[in-house]
PDB file of N, CA and C in Angstrom:
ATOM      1  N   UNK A   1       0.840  -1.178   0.000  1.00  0.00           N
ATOM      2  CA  UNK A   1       0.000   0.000   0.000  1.00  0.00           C
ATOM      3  C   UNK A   1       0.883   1.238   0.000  1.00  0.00           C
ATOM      4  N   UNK A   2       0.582   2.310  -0.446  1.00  0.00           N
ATOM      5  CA  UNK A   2       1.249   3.302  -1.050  1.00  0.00           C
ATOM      6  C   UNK A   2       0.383   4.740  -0.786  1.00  0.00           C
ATOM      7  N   UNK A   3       0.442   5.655   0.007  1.00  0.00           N
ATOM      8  CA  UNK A   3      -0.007   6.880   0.466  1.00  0.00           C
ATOM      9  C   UNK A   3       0.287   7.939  -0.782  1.00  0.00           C
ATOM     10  N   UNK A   4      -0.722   8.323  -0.343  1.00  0.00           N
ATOM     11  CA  UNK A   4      -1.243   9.812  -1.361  1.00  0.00           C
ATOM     12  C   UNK A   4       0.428  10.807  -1.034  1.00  0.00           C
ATOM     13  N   UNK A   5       1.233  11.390  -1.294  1.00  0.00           N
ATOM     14  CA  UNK A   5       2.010  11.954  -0.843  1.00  0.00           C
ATOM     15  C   UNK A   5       1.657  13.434  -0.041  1.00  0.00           C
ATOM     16  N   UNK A   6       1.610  14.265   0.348  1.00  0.00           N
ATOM     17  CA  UNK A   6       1.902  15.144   1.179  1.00  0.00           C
ATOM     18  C   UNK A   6       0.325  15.680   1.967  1.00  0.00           C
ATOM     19  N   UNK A   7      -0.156  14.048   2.548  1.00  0.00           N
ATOM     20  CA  UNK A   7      -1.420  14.174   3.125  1.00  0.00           C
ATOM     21  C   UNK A   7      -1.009  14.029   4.533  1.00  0.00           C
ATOM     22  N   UNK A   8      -1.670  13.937   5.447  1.00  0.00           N
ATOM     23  CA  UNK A   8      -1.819  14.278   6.997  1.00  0.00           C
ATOM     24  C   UNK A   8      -1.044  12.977   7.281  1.00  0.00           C
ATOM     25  N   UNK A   9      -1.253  11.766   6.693  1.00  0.00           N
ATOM     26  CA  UNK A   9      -1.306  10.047   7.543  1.00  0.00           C
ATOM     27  C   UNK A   9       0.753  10.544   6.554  1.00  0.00           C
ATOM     28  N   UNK A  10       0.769  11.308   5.519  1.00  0.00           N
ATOM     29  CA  UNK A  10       2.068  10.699   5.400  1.00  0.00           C
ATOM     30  C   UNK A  10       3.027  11.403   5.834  1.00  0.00           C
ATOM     31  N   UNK A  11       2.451  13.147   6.487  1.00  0.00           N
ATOM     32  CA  UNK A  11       3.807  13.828   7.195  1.00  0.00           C
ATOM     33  C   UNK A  11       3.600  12.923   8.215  1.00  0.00           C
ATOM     34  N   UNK A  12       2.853  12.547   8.948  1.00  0.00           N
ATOM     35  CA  UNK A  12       2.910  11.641  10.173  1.00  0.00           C
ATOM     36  C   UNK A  12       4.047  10.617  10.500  1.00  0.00           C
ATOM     37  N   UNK A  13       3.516  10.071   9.380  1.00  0.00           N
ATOM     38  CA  UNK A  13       4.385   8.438   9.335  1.00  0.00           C
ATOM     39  C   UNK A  13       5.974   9.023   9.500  1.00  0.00           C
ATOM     40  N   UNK A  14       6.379   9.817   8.574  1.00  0.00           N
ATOM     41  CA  UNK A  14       7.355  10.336   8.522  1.00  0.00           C
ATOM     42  C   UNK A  14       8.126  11.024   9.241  1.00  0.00           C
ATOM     43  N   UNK A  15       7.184  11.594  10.100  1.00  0.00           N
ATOM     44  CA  UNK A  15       8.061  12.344  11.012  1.00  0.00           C
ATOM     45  C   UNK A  15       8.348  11.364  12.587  1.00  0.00           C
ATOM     46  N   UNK A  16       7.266  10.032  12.219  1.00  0.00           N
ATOM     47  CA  UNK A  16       7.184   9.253  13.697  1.00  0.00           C
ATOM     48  C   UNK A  16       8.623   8.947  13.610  1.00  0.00           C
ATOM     49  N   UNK A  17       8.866   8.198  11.824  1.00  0.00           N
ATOM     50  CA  UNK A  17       9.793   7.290  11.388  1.00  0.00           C
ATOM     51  C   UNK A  17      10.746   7.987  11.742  1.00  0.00           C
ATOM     52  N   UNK A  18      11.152   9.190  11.616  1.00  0.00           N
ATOM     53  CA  UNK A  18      12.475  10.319  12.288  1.00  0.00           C
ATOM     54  C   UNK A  18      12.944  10.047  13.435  1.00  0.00           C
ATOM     55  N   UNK A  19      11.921  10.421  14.484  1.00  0.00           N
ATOM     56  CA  UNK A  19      11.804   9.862  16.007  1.00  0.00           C
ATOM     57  C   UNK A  19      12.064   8.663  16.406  1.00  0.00           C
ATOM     58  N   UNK A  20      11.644   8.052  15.911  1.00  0.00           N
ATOM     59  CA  UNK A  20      12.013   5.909  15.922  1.00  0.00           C
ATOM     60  C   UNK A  20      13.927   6.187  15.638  1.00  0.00           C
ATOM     61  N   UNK A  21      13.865   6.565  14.309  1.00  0.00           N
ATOM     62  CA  UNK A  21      15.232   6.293  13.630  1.00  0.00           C
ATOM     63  C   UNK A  21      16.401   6.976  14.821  1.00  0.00           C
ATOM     64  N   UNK A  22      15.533   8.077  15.394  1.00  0.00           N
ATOM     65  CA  UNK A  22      17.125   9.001  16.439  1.00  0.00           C
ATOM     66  C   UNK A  22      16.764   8.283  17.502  1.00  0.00           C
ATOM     67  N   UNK A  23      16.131   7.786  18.168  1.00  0.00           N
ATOM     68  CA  UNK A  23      15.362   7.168  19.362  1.00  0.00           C
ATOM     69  C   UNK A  23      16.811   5.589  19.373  1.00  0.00           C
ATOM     70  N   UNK A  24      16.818   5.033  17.947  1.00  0.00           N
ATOM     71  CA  UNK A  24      17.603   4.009  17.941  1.00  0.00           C
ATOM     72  C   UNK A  24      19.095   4.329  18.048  1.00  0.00           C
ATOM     73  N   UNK A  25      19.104   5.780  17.205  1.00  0.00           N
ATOM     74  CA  UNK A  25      20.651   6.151  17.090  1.00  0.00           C
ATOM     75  C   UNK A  25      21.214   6.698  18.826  1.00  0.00           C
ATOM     76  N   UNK A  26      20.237   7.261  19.512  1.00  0.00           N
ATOM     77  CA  UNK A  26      20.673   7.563  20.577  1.00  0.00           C
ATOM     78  C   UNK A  26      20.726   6.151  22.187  1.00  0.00           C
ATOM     79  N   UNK A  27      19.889   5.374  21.363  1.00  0.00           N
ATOM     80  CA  UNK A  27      20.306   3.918  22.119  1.00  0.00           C
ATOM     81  C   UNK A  27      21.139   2.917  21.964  1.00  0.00           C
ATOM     82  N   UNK A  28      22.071   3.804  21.036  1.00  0.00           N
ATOM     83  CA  UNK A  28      23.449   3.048  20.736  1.00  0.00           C
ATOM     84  C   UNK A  28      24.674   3.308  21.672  1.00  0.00           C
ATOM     85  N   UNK A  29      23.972   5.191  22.288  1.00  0.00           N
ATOM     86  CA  UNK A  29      25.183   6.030  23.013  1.00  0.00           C
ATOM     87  C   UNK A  29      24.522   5.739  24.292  1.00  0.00           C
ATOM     88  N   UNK A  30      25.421   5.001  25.490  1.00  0.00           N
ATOM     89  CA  UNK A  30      25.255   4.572  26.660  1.00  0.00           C
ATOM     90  C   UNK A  30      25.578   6.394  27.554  1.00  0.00           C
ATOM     91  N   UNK A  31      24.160   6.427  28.663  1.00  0.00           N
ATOM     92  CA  UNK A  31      23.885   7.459  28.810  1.00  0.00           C
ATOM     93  C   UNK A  31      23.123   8.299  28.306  1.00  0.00           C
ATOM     94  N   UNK A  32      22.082   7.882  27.284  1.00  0.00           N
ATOM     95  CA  UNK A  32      21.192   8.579  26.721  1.00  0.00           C
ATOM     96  C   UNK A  32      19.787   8.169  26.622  1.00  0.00           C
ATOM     97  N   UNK A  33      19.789   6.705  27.923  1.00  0.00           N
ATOM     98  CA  UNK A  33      18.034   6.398  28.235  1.00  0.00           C
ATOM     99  C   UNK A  33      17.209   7.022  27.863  1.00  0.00           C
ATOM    100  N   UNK A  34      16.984   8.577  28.970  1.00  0.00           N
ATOM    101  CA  UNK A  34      15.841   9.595  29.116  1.00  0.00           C
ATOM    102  C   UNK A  34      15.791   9.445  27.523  1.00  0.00           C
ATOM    103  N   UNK A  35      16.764  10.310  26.519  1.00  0.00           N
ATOM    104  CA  UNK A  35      16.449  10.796  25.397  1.00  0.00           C
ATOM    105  C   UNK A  35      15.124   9.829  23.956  1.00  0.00           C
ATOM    106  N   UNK A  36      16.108   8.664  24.618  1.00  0.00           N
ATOM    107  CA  UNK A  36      15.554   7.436  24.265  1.00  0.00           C
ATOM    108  C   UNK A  36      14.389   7.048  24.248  1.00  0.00           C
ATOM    109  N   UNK A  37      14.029   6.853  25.602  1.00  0.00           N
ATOM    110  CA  UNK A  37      12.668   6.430  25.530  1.00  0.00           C
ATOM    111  C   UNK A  37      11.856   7.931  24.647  1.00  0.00           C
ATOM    112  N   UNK A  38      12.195   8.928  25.559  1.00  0.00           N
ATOM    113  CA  UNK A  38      11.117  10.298  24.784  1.00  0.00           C
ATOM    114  C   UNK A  38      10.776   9.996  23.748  1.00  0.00           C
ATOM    115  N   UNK A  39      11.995  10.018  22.889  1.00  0.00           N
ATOM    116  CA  UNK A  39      11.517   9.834  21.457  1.00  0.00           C
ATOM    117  C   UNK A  39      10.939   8.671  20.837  1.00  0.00           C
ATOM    118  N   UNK A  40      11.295   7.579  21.495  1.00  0.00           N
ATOM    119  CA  UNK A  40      10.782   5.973  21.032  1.00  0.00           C
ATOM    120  C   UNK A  40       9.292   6.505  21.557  1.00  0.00           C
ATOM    121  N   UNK A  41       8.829   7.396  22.295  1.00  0.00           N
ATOM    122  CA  UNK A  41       7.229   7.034  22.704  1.00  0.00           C
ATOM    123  C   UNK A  41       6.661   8.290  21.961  1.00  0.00           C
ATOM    124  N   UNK A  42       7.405   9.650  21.669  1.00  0.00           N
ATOM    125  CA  UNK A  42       6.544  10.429  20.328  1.00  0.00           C
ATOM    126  C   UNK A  42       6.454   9.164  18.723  1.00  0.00           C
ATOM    127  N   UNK A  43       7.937   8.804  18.447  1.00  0.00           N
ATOM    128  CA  UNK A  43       7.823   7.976  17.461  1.00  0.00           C
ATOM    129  C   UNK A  43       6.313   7.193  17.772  1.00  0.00           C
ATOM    130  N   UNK A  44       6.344   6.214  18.797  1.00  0.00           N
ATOM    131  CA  UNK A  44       5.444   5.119  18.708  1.00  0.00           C
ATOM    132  C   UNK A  44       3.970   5.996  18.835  1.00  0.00           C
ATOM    133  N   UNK A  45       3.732   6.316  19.681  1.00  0.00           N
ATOM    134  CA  UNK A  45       2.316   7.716  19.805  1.00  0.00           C
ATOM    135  C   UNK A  45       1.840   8.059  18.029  1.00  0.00           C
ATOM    136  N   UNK A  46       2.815   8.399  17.558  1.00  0.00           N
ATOM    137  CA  UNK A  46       2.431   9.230  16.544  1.00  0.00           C
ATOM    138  C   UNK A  46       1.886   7.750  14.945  1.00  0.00           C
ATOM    139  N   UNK A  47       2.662   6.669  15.213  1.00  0.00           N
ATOM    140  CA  UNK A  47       2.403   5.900  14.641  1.00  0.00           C
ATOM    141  C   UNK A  47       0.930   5.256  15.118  1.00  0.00           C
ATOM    142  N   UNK A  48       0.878   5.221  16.421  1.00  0.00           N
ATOM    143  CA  UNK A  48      -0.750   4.700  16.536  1.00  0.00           C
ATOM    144  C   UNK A  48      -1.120   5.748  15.757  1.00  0.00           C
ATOM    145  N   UNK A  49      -1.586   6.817  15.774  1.00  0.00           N
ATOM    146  CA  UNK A  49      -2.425   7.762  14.941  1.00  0.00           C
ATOM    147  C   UNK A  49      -2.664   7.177  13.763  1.00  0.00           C
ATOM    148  N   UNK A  50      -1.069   6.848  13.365  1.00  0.00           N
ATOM    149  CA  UNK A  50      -1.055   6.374  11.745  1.00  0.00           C
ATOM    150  C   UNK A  50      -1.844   5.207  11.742  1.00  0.00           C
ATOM    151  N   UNK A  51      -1.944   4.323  12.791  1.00  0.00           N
ATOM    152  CA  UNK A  51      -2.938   3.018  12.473  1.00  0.00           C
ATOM    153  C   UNK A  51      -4.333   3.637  12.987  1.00  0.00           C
ATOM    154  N   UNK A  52      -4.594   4.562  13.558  1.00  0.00           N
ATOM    155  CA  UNK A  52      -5.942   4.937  13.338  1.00  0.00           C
ATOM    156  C   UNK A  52      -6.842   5.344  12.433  1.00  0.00           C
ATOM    157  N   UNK A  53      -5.703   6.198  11.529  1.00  0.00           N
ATOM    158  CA  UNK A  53      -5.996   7.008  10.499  1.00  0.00           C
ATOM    159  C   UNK A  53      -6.334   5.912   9.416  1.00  0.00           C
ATOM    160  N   UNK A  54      -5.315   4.746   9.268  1.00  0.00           N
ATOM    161  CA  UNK A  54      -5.795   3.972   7.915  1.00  0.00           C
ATOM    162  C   UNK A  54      -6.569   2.891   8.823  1.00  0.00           C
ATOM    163  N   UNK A  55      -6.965   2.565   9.894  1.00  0.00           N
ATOM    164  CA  UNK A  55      -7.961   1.601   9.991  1.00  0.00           C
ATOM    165  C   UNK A  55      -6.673   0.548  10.118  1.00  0.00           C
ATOM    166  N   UNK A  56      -5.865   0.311  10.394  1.00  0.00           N
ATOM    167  CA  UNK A  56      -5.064  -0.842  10.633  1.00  0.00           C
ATOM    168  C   UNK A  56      -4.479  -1.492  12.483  1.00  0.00           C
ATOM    169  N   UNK A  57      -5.185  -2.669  12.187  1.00  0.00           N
ATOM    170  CA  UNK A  57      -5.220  -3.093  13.834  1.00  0.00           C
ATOM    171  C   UNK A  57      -4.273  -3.231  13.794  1.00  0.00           C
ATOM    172  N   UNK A  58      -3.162  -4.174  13.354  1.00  0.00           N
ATOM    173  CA  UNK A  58      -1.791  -4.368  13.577  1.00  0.00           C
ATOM    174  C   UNK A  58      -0.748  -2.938  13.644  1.00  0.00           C
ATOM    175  N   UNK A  59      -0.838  -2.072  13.280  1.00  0.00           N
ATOM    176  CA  UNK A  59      -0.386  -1.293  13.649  1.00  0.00           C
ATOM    177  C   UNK A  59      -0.361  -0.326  14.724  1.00  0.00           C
ATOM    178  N   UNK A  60      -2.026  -0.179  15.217  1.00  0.00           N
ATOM    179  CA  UNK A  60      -2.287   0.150  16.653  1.00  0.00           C
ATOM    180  C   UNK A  60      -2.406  -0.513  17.782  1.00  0.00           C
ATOM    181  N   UNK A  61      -2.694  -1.933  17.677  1.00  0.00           N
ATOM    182  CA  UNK A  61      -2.131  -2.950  18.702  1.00  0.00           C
ATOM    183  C   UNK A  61      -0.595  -2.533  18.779  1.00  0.00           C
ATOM    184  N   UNK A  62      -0.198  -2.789  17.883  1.00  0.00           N
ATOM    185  CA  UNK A  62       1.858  -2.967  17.935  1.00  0.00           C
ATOM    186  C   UNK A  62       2.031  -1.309  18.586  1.00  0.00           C
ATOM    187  N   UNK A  63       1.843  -0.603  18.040  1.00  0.00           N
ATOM    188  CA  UNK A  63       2.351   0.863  19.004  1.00  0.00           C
ATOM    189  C   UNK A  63       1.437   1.754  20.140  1.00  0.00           C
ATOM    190  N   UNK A  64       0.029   1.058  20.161  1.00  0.00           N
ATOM    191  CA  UNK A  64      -0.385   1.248  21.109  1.00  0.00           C
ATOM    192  C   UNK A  64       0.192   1.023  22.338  1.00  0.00           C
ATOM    193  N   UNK A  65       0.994  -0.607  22.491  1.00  0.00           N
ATOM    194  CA  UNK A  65       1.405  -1.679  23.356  1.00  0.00           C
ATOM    195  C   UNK A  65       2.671  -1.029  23.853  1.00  0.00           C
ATOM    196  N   UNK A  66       3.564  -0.361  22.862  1.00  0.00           N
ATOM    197  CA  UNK A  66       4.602   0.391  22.819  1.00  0.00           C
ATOM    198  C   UNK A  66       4.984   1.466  23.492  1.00  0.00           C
ATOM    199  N   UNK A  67       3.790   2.028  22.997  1.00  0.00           N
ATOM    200  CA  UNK A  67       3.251   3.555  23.866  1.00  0.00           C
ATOM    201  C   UNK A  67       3.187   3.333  24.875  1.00  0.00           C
ATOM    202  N   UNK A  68       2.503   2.144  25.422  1.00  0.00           N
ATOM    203  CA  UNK A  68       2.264   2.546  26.967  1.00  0.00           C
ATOM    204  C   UNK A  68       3.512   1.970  27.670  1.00  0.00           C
ATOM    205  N   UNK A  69       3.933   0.642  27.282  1.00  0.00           N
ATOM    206  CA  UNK A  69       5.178   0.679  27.794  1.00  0.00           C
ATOM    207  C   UNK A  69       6.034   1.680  27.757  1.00  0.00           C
ATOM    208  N   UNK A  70       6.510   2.354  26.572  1.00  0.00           N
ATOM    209  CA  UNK A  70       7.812   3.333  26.770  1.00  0.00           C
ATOM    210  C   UNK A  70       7.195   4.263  27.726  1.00  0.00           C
ATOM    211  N   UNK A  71       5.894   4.523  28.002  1.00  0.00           N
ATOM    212  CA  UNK A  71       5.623   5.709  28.814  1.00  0.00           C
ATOM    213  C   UNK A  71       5.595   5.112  30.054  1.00  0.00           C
ATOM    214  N   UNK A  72       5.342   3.594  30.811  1.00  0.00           N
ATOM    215  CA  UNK A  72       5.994   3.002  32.034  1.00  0.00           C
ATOM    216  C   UNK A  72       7.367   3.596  32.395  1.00  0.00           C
ATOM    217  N   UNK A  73       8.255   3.173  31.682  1.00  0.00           N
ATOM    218  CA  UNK A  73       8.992   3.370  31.571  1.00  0.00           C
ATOM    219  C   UNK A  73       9.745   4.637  31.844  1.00  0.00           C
ATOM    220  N   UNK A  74       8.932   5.773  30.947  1.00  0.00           N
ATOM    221  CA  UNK A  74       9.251   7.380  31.054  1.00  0.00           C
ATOM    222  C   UNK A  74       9.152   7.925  32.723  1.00  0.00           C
ATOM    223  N   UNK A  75       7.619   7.478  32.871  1.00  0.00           N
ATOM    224  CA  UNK A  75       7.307   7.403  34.255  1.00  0.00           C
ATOM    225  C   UNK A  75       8.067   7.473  35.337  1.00  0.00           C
ATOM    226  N   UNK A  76       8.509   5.208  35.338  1.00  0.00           N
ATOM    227  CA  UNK A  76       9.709   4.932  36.403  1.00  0.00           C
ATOM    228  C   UNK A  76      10.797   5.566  36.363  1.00  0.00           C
ATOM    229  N   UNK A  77      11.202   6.347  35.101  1.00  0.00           N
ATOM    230  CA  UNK A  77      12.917   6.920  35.251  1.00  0.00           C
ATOM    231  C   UNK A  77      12.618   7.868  35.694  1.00  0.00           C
ATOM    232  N   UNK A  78      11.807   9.061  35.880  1.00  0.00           N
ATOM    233  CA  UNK A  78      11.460  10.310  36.388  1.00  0.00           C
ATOM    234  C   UNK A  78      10.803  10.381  37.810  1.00  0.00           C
ATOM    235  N   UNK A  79      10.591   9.418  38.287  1.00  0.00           N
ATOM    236  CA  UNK A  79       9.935   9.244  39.425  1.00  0.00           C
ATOM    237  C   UNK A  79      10.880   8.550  40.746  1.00  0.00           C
TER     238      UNK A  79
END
């Protein structure tokens, strides 16, 4: 499947996919948890949208599940 280009579901995807992609690059550099999760849970957040928007369960199960974990997570390190 293949998106209309410069519609709502595809700056989305795109900008989650940004967030995911630095989320990984900064969980390579030991000492950069906090940064980490943040962005792994805008990335994942913004991708449920994206499975809301096209109607796709597998995609909002998978980053729904995500979401709330990385935000456990966000939680326990700040608390």
């Amino acid at each position: 499947m293949t998106t209309k280009e410069r519609t709502t579901d595809w700056y989305l995807k795109w900008v989650a996919s940004c967030f995911i992609i630095l989320a990984i690059c900064f969980r390579s550099v030991q000492g950069f948890q906090e940064i980490d999760l943040i962005l792994s849970f805008i990335g994942c957040f913004m991708w449920t949208l994206v499975g809301l928007l096209w109607n796709d369960r597998a995609l909002i199960v998978l980053n729904a599940v995500a979401t709330f974990v990385l935000l456990t997570g966000i939680i326990k390190l700040f608390i």
